[in-house]
Protein backbone atom coordinates (compact mmCIF):
# COMPACT_ATOMS: atom_id res chain seq x y z
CA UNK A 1 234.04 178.72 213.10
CA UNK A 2 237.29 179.08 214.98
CA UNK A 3 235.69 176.55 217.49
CA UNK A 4 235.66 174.26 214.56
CA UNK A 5 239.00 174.34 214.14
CA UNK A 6 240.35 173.44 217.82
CA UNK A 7 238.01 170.55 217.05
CA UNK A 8 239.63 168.91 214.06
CA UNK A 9 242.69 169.25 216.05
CA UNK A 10 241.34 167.29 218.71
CA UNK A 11 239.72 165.25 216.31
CA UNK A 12 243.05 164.42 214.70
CA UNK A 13 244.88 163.75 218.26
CA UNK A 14 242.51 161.14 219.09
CA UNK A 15 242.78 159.38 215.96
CA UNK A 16 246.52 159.20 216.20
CA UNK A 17 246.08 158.10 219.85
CA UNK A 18 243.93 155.53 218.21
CA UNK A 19 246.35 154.12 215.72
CA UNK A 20 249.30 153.87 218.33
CA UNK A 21 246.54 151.83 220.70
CA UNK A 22 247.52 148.21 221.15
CA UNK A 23 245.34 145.62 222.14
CA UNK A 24 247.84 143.41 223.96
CA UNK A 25 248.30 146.14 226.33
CA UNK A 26 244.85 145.64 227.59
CA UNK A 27 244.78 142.02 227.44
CA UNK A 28 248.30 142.31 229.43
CA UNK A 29 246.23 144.40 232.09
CA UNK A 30 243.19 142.22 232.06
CA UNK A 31 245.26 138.94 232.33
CA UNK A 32 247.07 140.23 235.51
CA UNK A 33 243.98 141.91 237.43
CA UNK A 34 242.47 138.20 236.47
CA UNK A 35 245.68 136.60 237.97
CA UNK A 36 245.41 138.88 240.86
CA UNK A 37 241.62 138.06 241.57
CA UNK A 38 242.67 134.63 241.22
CA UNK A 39 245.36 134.85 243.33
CA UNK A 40 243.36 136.37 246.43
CA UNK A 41 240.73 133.44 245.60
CA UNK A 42 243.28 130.71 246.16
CA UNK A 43 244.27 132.30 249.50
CA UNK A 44 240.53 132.14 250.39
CA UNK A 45 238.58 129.44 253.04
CA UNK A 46 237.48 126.24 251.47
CA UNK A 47 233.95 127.57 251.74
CA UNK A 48 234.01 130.95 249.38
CA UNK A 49 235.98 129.46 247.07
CA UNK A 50 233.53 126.58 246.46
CA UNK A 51 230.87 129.20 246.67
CA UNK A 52 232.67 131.38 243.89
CA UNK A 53 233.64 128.66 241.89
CA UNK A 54 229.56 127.29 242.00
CA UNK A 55 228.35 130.78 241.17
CA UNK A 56 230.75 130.95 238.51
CA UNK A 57 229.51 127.37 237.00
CA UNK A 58 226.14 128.34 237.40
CA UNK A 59 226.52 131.29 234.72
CA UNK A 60 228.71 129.19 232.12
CA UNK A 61 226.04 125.94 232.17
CA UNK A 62 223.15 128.36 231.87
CA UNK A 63 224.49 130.80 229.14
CA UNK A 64 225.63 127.55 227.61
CA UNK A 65 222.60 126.12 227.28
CA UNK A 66 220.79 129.08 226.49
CA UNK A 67 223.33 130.06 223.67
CA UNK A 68 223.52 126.52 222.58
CA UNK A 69 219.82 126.40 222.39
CA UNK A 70 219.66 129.32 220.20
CA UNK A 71 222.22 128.38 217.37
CA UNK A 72 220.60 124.94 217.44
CA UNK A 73 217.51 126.81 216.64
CA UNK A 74 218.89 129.05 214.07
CA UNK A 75 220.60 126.43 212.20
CA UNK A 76 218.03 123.59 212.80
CA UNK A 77 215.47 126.59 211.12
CA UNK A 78 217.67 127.64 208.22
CA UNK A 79 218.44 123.96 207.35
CA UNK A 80 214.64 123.27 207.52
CA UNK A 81 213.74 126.25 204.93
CA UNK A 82 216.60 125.41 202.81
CA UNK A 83 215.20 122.23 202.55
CA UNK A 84 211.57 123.22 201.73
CA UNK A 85 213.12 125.86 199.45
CA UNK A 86 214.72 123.17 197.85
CA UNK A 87 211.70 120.58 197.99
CA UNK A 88 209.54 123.15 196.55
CA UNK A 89 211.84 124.00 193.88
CA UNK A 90 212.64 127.69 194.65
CA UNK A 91 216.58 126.37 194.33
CA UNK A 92 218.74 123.45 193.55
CA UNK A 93 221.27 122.56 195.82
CA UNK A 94 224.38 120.55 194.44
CA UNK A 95 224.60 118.94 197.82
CA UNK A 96 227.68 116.35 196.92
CA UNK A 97 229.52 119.92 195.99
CA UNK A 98 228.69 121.20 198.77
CA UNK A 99 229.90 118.52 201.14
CA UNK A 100 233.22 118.57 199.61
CA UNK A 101 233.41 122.36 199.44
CA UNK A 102 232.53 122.52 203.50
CA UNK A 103 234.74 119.79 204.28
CA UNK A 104 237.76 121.18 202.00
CA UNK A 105 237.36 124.42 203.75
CA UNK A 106 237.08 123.07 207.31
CA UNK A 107 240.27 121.63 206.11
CA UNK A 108 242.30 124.71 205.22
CA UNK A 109 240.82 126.43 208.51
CA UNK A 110 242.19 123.99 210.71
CA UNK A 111 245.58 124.14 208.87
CA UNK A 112 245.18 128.18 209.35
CA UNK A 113 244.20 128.27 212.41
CA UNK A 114 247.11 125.45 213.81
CA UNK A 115 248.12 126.94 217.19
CA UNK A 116 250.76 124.66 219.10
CA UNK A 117 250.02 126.44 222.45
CA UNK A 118 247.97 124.66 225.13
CA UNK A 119 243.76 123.68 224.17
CA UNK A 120 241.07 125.35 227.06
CA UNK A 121 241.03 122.15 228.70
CA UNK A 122 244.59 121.44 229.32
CA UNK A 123 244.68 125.26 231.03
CA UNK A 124 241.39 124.14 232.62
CA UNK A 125 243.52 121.17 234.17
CA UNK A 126 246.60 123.22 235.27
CA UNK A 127 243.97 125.52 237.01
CA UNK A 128 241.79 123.17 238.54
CA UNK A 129 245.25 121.47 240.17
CA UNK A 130 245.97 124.49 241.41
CA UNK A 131 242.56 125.33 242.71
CA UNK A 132 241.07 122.11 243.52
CA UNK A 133 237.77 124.01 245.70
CA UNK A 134 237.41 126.65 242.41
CA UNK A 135 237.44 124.02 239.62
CA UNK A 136 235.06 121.02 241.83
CA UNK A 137 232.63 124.42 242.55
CA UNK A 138 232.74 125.49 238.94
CA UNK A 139 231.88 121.84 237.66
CA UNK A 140 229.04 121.26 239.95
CA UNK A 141 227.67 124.56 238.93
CA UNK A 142 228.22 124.33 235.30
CA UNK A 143 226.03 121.12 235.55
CA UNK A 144 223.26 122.83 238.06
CA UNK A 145 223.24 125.62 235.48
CA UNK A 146 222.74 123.47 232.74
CA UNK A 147 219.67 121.53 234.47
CA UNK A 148 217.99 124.68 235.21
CA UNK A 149 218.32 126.71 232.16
């Protein structure tokens, strides 16, 4: 029993080490061992960093298409059964209400979701400036990765 109680104190010490964690301390740490491994790559020959950059485009065009195939299915599949549900007469779908809700919603979201900092492909421009062997590796690999997948 009194082992139990040296527990709930530890117990109690992690949760409050817990609630004072913050997230943007580890992003913080992740962003600069990224910048550092960046850094180093830039400094690299012409050769590894088209090498890196190719590997690295490799694994985004082939997770990309294998990803992408998989939500295609998934929605493609539950549009199809909605459809048959619907055909069959299991349910009746108020499509016209259901445009406008979906496109009223996308709406709001974008509104929400607003952010006036710069889009993926404007920092995918500033980077590939920067690291001209990286980003022409990366793109030839993204599209090798996508042809094989």
């Amino acid at each position: 029993m009194a082992e139990g109680g040296g527990s709930d104190s530890k117990d109690l010490a992690i949760l409050k080490d817990l609630k004072e964690f913050d997230l943007s301390d580890l992003k913080e740490e992740g962003n600069s061992v990224m910048g550092k491994v960046l850094d180093d790559l830039s400094k690299a020959p012409a050769p590894k960093q088209m090498a890196v950059g190719g590997l690295t485009g490799w694994l985004a065009g082939y997770t990309t298409m294998k990803l992408g195939k998989m939500a295609a299915t998934a929605i493609g599949g539950t549009l199809l059964i909605l459809q048959i549900a619907h055909h069959k007469g299991y349910i009746k779908v108020n499509w016209d209400k259901m445009t406008n809700d979906s496109s009223s919603m996308a709406d709001k979201l974008k509104k929400k979701l607003h952010i006036k900092s710069k889009t993926g492909f404007q920092r995918f421009q500033d980077f590939a400036a920067k690291n001209i062997y990286v980003a022409g590796g990366f793109t030839g690999g993204f599209f090798l990765g996508i042809a094989s997948s």
